[in-house]
Protein backbone atom coordinates (compact mmCIF):
# COMPACT_ATOMS: atom_id res chain seq x y z
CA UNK A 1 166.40 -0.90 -38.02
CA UNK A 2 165.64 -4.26 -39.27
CA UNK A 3 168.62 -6.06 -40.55
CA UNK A 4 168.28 -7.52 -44.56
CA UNK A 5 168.45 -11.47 -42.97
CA UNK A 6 165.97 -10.66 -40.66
CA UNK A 7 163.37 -9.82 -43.68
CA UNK A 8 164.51 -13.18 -44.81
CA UNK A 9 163.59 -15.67 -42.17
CA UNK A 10 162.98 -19.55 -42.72
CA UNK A 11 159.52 -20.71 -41.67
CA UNK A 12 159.84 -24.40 -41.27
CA UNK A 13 156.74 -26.70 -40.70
CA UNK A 14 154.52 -29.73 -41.08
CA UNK A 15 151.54 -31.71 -39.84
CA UNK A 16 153.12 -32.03 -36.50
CA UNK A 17 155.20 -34.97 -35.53
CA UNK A 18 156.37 -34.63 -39.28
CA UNK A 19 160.51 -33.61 -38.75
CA UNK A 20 160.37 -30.10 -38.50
CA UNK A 21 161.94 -29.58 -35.33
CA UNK A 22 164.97 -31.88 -36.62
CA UNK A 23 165.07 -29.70 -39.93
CA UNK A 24 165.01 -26.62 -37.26
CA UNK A 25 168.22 -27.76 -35.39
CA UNK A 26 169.82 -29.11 -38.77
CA UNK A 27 169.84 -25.46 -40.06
CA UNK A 28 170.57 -23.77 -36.25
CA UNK A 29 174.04 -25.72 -37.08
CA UNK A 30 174.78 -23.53 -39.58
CA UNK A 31 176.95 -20.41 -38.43
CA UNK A 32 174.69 -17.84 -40.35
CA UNK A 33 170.94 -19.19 -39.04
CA UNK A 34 169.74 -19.14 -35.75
CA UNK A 35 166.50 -20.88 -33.97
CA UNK A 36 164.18 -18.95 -32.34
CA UNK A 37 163.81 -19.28 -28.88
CA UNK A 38 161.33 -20.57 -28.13
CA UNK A 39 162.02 -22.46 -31.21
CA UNK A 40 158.35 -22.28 -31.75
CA UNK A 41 156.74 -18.52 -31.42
CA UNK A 42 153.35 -19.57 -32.42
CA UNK A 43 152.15 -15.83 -31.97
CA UNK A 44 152.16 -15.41 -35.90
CA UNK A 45 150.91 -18.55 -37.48
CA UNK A 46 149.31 -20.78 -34.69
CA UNK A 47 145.52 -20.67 -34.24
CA UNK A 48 143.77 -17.39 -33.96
CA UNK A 49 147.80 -15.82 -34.51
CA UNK A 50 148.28 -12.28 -36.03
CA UNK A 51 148.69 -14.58 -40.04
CA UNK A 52 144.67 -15.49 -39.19
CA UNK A 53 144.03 -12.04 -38.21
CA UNK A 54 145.54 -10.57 -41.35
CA UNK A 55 143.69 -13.24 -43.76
CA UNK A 56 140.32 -12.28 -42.17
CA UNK A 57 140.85 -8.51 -42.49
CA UNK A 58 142.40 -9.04 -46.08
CA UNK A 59 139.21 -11.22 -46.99
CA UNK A 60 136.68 -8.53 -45.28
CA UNK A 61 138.13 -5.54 -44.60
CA UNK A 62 136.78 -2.78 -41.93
CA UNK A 63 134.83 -5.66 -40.90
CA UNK A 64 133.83 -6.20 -37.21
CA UNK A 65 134.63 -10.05 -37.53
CA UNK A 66 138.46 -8.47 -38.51
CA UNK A 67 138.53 -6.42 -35.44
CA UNK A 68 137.49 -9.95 -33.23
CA UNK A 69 139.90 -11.55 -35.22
CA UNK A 70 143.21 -9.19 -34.46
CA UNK A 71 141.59 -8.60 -30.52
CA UNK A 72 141.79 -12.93 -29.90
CA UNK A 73 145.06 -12.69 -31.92
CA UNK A 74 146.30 -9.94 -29.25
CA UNK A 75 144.79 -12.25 -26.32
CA UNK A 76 146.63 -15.30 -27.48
CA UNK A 77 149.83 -13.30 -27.68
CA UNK A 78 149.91 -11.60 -24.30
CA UNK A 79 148.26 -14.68 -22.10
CA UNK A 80 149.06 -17.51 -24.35
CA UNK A 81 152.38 -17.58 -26.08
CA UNK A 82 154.23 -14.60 -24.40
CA UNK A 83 155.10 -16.61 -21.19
CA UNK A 84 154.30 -20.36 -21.87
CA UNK A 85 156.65 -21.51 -18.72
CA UNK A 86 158.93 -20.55 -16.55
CA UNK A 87 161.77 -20.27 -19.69
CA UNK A 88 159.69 -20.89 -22.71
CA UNK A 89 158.05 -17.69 -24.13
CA UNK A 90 158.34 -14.35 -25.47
CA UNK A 91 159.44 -12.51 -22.27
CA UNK A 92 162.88 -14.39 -22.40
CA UNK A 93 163.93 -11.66 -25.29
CA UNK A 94 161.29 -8.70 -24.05
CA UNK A 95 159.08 -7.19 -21.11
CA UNK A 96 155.51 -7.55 -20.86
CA UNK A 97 155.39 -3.29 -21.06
CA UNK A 98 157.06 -4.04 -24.64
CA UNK A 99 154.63 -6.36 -25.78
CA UNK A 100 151.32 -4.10 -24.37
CA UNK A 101 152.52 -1.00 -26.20
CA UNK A 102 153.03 -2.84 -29.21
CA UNK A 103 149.82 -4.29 -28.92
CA UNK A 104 148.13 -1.70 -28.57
CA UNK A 105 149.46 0.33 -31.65
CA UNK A 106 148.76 -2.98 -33.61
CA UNK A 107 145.29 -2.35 -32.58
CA UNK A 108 144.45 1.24 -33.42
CA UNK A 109 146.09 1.07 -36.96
CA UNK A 110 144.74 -2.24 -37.58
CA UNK A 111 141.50 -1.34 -39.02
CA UNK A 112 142.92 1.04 -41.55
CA UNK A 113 146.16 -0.97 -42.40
CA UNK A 114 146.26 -4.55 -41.38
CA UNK A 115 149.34 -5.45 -43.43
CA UNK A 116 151.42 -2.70 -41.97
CA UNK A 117 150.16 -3.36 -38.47
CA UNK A 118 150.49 -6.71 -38.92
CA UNK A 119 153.84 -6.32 -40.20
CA UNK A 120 155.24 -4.01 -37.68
CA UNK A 121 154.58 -5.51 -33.91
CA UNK A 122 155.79 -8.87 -35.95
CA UNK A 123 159.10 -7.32 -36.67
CA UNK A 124 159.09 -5.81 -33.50
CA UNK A 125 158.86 -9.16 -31.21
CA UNK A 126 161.25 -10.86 -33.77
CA UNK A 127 163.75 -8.00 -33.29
CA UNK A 128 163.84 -8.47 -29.65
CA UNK A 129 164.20 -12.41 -30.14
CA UNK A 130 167.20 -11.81 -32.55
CA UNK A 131 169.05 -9.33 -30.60
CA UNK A 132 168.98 -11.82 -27.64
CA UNK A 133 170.18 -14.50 -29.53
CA UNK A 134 172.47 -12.32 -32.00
CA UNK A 135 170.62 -13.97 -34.86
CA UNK A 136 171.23 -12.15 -38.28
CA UNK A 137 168.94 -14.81 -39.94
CA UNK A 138 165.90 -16.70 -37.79
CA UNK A 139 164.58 -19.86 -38.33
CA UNK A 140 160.91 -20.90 -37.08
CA UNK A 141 159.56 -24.52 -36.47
CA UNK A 142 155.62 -23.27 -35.28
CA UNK A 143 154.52 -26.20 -36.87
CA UNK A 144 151.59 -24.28 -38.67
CA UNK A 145 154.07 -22.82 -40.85
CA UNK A 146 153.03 -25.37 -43.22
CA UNK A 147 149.30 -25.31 -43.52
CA UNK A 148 149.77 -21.13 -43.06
CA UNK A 149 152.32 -20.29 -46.06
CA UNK A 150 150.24 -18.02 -48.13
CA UNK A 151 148.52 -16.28 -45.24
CA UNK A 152 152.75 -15.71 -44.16
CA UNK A 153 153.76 -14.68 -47.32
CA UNK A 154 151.95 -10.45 -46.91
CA UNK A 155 154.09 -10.34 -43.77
CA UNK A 156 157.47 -11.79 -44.95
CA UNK A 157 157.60 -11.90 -48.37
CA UNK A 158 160.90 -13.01 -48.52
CA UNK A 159 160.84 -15.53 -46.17
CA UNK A 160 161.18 -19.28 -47.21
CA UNK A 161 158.91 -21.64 -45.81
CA UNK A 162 159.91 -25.29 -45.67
CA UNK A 163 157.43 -28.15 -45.23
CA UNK A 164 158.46 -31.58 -44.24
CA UNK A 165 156.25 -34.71 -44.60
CA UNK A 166 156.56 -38.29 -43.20
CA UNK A 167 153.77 -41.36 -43.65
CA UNK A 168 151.04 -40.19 -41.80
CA UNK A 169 150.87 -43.91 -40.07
CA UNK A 170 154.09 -43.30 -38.16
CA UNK A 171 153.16 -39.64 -37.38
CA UNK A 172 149.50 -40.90 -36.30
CA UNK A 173 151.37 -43.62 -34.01
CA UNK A 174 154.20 -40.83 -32.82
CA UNK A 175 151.05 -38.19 -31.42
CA UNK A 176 149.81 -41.14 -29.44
CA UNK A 177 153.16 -41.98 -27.40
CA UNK A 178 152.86 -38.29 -26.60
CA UNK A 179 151.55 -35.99 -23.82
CA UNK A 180 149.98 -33.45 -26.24
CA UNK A 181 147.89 -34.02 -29.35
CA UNK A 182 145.63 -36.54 -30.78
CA UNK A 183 145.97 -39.70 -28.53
CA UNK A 184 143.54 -41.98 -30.56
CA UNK A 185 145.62 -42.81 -33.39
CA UNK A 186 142.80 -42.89 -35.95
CA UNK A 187 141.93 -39.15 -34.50
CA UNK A 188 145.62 -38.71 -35.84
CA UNK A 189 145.21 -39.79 -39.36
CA UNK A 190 141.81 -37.47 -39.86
CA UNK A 191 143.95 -34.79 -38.45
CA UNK A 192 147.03 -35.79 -40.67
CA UNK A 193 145.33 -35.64 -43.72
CA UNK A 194 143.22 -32.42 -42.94
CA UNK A 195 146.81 -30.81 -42.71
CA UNK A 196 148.46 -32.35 -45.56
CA UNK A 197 145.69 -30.87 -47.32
CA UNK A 198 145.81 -27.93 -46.05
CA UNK A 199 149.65 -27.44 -46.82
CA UNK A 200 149.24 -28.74 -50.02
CA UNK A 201 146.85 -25.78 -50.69
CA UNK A 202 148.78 -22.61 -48.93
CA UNK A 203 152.26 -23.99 -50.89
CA UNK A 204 150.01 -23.82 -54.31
CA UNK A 205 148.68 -20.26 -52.98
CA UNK A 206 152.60 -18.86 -52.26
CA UNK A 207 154.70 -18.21 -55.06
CA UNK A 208 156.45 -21.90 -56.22
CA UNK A 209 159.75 -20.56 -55.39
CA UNK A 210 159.39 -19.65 -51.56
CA UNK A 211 158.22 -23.09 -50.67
CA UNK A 212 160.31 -26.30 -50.39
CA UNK A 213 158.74 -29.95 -49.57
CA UNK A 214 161.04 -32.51 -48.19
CA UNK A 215 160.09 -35.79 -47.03
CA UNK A 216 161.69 -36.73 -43.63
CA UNK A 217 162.65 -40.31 -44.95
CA UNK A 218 165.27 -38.56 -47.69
CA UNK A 219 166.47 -36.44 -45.28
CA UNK A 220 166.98 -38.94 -42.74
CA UNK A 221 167.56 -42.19 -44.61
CA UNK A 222 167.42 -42.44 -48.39
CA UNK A 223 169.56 -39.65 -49.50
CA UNK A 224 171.17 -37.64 -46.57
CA UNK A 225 173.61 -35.72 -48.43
CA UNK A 226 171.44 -34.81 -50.95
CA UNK A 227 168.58 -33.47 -49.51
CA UNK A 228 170.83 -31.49 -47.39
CA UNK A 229 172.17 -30.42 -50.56
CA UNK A 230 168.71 -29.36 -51.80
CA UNK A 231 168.06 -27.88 -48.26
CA UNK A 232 170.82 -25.69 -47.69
CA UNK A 233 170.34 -24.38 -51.42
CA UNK A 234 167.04 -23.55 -51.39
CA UNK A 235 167.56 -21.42 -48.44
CA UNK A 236 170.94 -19.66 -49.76
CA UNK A 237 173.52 -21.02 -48.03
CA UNK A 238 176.28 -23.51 -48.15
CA UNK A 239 176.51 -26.57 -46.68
CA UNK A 240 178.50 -25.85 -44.12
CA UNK A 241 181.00 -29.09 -41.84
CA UNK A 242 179.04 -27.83 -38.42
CA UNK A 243 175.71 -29.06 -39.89
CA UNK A 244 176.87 -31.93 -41.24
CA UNK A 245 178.68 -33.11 -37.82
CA UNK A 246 175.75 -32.31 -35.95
CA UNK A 247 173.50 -34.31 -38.58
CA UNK A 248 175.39 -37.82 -38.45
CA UNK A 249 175.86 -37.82 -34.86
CA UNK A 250 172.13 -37.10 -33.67
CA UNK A 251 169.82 -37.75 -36.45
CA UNK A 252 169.77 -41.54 -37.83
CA UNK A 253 167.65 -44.04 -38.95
CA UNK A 254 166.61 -45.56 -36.01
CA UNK A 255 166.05 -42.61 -34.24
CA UNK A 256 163.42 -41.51 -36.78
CA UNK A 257 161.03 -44.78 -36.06
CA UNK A 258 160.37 -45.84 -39.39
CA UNK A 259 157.10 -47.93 -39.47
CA UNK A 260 157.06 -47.90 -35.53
CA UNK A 261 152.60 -47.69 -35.95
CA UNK A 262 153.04 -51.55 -37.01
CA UNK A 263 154.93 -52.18 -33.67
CA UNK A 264 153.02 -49.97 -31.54
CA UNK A 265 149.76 -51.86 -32.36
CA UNK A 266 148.23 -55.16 -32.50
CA UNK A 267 147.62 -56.82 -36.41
CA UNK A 268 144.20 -56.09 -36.36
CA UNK A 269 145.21 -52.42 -35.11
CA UNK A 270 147.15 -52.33 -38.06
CA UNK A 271 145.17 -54.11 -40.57
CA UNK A 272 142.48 -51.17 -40.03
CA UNK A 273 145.27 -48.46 -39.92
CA UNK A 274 146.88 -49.66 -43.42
CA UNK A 275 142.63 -49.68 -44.46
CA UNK A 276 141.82 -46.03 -43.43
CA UNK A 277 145.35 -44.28 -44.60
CA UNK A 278 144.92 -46.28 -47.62
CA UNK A 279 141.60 -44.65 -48.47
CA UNK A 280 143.19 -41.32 -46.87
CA UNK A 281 146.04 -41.40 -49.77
CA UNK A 282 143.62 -41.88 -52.49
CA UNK A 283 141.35 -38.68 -51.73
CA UNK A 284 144.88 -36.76 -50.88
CA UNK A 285 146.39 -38.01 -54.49
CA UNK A 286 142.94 -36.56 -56.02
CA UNK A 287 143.65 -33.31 -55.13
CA UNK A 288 146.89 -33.50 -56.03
CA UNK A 289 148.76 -33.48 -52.87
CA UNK A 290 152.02 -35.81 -53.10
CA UNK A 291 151.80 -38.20 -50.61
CA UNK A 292 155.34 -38.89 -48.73
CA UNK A 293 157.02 -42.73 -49.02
């Protein structure tokens, strides 16, 4: 039987690159959460996952373009995010027998009752993942949690879903000093804004108290204690000396990069980055989205 903190877990997220894997370890600190492992399951709100399943039945129910959409969502789970190496996946907390059966049962009911379905083989896989890990209360960081809050919300209502934002020039500039992602850093700001948008749209979908928006540069730099603060309560629990011990010694400043795209790149580079993001802010602040420091 599922356990009350387990109907309550924390779905942290962003536009990638954003400071949602350092929020994710911040709140792993804290002797009553626990990350997932794989600290990302991806399974429920990446691409083609069971939230984009749900949506599409919700939206056209009975539908043969539901049925497609919970069949890739069951593809993607067994071949894509159950084993994604050797000790990153799913089958670290369950067999590949588990995860067919469940499947499966997901499948035949989905048709007639895609929230319950939904709802079940999720709770199912997350079980297994907390009883490994002895987790009363999971946390998330699939960075789609963001951009995917309302379409989360009919399969954990309770859950609390924190998005954290940073200046789309220094995420843009941290995708391209990576092996995955956008590596054309003008790529990264169209694909920055197109989530920022996107989050900014699911968070006014979801009820205004299950989602929280922190920028990275409070957490990090301009008021550390306080956004913890603001952190810890939004999510119900107390601040506690583990987090805070963890926080000072491995999250700082420097380590966050600030304004790293105008070293990465040459003035002209940057001239046309500062151009683009400039124009990107504008259309962003027209729509209402609040647009990080």
């Amino acid at each position: 039987m599922t356990t009350p903190g387990l109907e309550r877990p924390i779905l942290v997220g962003g536009t990638g690159r954003s400071g949602s894997t350092i929020v994710g370890h911040l709140l792993d600190h804290h002797p009553d959460l626990t990350l997932t492992r794989p600290m990302e399951v991806r399974f429920i709100a990446g691409a083609h996952g069971l939230a984009d399943a749900l949506a599409t039945a919700l939206a056209s129910p009975h539908s043969e373009m539901s049925a497609d959409a919970a069949a890739l969502a069951v593809d993607r789970l067994r071949n894509r995010w159950f084993q994604r190496a050797e000790h990153v996946g799913l089958h670290e907390s369950m067999t590949r027998a588990d995860v067919d059966a469940w499947s499966d049962e997901y499948l035949a009911t989905f048709g007639d009752e895609p929230v319950e379905a939904t709802r079940l083989l999720t709770r199912r896989i997350m079980a297994r993942i907390a009883d490994r890990l002895g987790a009363s209360r999971l946390v998330d960081t699939t960075p789609a949690n963001a951009r995917k809050a309302d379409r989360l919300e009919p399969i954990y209502p309770e859950s609390s879903v924190v998005i954290v934002t940073r200046d789309g020039r220094d995420v843009s500039a941290s995708f391209v000093s990576q092996s995955f992602g956008p590596d054309d850093v003008f790529v990264a700001l169209d694909q920055w804004e197109r989530r920022m948008l996107r989050s900014h749209l699911a968070a006014r979908a979801s009820r205004p108290e299950r989602v929280l928006s922190i920028e990275l540069v409070d957490l990090v730099v301009r008021d550390r204690a306080g956004a913890l603060a603001r952190l810890c309560d939004f999510v119900e629990v107390p601040v506690d000396p583990t987090m805070v011990e963890w926080f000072d010694a491995n999250v700082t400043a420097d380590g966050m990069h600030p304004g790293r795209w105008r070293r990465d790149f040459d003035a002209d580079t940057c001239a046309r980055i500062d151009e683009q993001y400039e124009a990107m802010c504008a259309r962003l602040t027209a729509e209402g989205v609040p647009i990080p420091s």
